[in-house]
C-alpha atoms as a PDB file:
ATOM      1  CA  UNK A   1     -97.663-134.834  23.642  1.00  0.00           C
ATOM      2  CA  UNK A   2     -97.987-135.336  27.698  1.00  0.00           C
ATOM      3  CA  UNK A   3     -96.347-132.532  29.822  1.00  0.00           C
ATOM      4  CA  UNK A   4     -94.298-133.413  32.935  1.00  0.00           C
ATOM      5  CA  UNK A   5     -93.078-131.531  36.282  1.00  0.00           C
ATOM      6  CA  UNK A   6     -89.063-132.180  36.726  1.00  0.00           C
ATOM      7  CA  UNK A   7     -89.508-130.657  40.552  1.00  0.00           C
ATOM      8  CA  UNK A   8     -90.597-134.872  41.484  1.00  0.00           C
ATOM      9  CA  UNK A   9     -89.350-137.524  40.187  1.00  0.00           C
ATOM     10  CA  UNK A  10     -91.859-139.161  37.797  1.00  0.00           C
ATOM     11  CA  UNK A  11     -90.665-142.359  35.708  1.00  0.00           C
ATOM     12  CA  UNK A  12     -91.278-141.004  32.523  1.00  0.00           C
ATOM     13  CA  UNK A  13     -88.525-138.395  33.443  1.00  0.00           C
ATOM     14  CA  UNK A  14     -85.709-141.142  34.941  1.00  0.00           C
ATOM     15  CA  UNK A  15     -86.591-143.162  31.222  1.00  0.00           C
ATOM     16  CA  UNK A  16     -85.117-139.890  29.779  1.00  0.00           C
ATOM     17  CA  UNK A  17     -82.723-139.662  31.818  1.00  0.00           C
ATOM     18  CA  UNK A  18     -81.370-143.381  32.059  1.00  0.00           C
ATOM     19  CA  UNK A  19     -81.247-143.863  28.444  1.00  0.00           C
ATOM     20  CA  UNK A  20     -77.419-143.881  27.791  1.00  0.00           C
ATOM     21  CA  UNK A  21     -76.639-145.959  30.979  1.00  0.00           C
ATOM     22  CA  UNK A  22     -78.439-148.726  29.209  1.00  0.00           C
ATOM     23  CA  UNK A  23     -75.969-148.010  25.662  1.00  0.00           C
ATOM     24  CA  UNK A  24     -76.268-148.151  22.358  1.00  0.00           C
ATOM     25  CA  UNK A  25     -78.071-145.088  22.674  1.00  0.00           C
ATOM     26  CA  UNK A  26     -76.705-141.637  20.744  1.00  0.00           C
ATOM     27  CA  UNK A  27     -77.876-138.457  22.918  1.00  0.00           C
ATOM     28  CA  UNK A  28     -77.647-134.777  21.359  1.00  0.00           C
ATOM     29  CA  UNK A  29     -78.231-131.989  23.865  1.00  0.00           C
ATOM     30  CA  UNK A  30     -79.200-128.845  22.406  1.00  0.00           C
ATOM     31  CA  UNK A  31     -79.869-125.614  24.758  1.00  0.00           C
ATOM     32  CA  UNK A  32     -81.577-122.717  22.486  1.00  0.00           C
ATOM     33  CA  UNK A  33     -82.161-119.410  24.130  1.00  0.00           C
ATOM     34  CA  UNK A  34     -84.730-117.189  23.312  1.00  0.00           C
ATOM     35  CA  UNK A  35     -86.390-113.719  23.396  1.00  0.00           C
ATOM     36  CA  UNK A  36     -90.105-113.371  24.301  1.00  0.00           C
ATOM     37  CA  UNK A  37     -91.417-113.367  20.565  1.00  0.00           C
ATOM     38  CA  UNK A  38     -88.793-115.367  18.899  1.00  0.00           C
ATOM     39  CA  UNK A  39     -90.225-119.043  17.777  1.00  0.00           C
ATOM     40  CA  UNK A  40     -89.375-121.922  15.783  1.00  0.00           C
ATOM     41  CA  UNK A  41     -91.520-123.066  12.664  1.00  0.00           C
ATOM     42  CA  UNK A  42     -93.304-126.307  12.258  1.00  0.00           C
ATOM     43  CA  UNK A  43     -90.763-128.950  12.259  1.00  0.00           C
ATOM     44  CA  UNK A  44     -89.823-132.970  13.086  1.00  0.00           C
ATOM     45  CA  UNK A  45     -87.150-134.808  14.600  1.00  0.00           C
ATOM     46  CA  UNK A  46     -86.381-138.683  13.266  1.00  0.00           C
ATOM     47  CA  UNK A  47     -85.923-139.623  17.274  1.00  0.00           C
ATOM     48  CA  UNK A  48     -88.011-138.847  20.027  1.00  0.00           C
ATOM     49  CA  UNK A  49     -87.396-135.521  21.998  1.00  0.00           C
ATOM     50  CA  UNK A  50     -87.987-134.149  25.593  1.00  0.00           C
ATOM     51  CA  UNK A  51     -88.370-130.400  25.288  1.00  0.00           C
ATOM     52  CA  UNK A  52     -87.342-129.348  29.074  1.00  0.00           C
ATOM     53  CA  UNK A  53     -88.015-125.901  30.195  1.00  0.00           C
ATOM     54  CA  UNK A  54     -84.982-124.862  32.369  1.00  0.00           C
ATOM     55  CA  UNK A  55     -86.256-120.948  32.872  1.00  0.00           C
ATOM     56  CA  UNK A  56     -88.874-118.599  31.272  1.00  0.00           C
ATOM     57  CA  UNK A  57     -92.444-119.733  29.485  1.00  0.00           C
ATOM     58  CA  UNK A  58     -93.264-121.097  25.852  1.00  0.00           C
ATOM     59  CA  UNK A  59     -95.870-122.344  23.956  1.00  0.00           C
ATOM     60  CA  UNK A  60     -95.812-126.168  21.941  1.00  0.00           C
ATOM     61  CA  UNK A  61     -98.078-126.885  19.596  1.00  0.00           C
ATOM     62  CA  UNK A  62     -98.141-130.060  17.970  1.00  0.00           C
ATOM     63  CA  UNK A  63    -100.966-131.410  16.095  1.00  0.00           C
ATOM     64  CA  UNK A  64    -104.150-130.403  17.301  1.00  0.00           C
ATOM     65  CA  UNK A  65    -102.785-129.665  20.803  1.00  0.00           C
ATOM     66  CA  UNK A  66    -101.022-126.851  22.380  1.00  0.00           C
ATOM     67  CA  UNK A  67    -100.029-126.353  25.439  1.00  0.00           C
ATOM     68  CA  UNK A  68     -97.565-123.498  27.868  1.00  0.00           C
ATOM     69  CA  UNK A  69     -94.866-125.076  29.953  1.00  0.00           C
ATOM     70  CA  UNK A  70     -93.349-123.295  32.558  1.00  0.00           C
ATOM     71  CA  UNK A  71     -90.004-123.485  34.351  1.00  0.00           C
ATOM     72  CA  UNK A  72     -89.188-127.340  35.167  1.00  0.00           C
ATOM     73  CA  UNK A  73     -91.759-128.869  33.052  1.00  0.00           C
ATOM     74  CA  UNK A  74     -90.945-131.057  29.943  1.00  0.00           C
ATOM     75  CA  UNK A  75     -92.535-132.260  26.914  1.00  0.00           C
ATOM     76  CA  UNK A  76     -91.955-135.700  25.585  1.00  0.00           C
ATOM     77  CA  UNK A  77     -92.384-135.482  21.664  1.00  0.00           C
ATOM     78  CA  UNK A  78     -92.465-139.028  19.371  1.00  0.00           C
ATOM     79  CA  UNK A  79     -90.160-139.187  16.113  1.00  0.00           C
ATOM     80  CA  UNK A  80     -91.854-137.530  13.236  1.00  0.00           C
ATOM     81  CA  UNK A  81     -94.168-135.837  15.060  1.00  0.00           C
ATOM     82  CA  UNK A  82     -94.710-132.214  13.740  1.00  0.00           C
ATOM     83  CA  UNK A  83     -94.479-129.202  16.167  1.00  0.00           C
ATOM     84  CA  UNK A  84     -94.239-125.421  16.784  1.00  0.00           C
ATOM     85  CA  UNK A  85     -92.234-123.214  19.561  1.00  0.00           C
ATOM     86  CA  UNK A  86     -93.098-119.884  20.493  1.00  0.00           C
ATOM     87  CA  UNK A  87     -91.272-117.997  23.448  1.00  0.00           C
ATOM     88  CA  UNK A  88     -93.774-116.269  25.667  1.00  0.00           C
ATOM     89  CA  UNK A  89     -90.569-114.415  27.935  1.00  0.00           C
ATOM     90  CA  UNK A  90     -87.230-114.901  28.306  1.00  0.00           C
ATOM     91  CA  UNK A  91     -86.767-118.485  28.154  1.00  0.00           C
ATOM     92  CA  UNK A  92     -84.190-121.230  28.326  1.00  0.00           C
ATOM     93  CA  UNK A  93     -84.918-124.604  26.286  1.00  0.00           C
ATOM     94  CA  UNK A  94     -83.143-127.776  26.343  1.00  0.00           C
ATOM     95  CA  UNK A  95     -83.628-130.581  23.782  1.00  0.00           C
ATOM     96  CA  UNK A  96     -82.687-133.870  24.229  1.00  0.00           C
ATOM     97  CA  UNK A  97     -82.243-135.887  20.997  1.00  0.00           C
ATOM     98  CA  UNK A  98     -82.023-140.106  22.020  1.00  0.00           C
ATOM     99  CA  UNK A  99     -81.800-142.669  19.287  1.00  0.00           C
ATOM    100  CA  UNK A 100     -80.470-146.132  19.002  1.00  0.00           C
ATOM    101  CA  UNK A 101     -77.021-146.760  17.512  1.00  0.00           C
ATOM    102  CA  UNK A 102     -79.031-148.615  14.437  1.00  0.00           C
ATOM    103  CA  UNK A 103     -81.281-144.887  13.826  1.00  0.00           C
ATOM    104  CA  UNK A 104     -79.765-142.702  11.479  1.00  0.00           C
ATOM    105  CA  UNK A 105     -77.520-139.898  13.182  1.00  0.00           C
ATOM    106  CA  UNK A 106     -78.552-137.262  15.290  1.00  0.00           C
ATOM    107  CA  UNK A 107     -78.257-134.304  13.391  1.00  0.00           C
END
């Protein structure tokens, strides 16, 4: 789990975001929006996810790691990989779910 800044353009962040230019790609965008307190339990994806932080402060664990992101930062989390949400304040996620055509559905 590597955190990034979205205020400069860093190529991890234009992979992200060129993934369905290239095609065969599915993309699911999912914006949750939560109250400081409210979190989401341990859980996986099947297809890599960028947590982006569009407003407010949270904590990710994952593993052994955990970190806060802020307002424009972004997590990049591999398939499978187990992790944990908490909302520190008012915040504004957005989860972007990219998989191959041949990857089971995004769900």
């Amino acid at each position: 789990m590597e955190k990034y800044s979205l205020q400069f353009r860093h190529a991890k962040v234009e992979s992200i975001l060129e993934r369905e230019k290239r095609g065969h790609v599915q993309t699911k965008f999912v914006q949750l929006s939560l109250l400081p307190g409210a979190s989401l339990p341990k859980h996986h994806a099947h297809a890599p996810v960028a947590v982006i932080l569009l407003s407010g402060r949270i904590r990710l664990e994952a593993g052994d790691k955990s970190m806060e992101l802020k307002e424009l930062e972004m997590v990049l989390m591999e398939p499978e990989e187990i992790h944990a949400l908490d909302a520190l304040e008012k915040s504004i996620v957005l989860l972007v779910v990219s998989q191959a055509d041949s990857a089971p559905p995004v769900e």
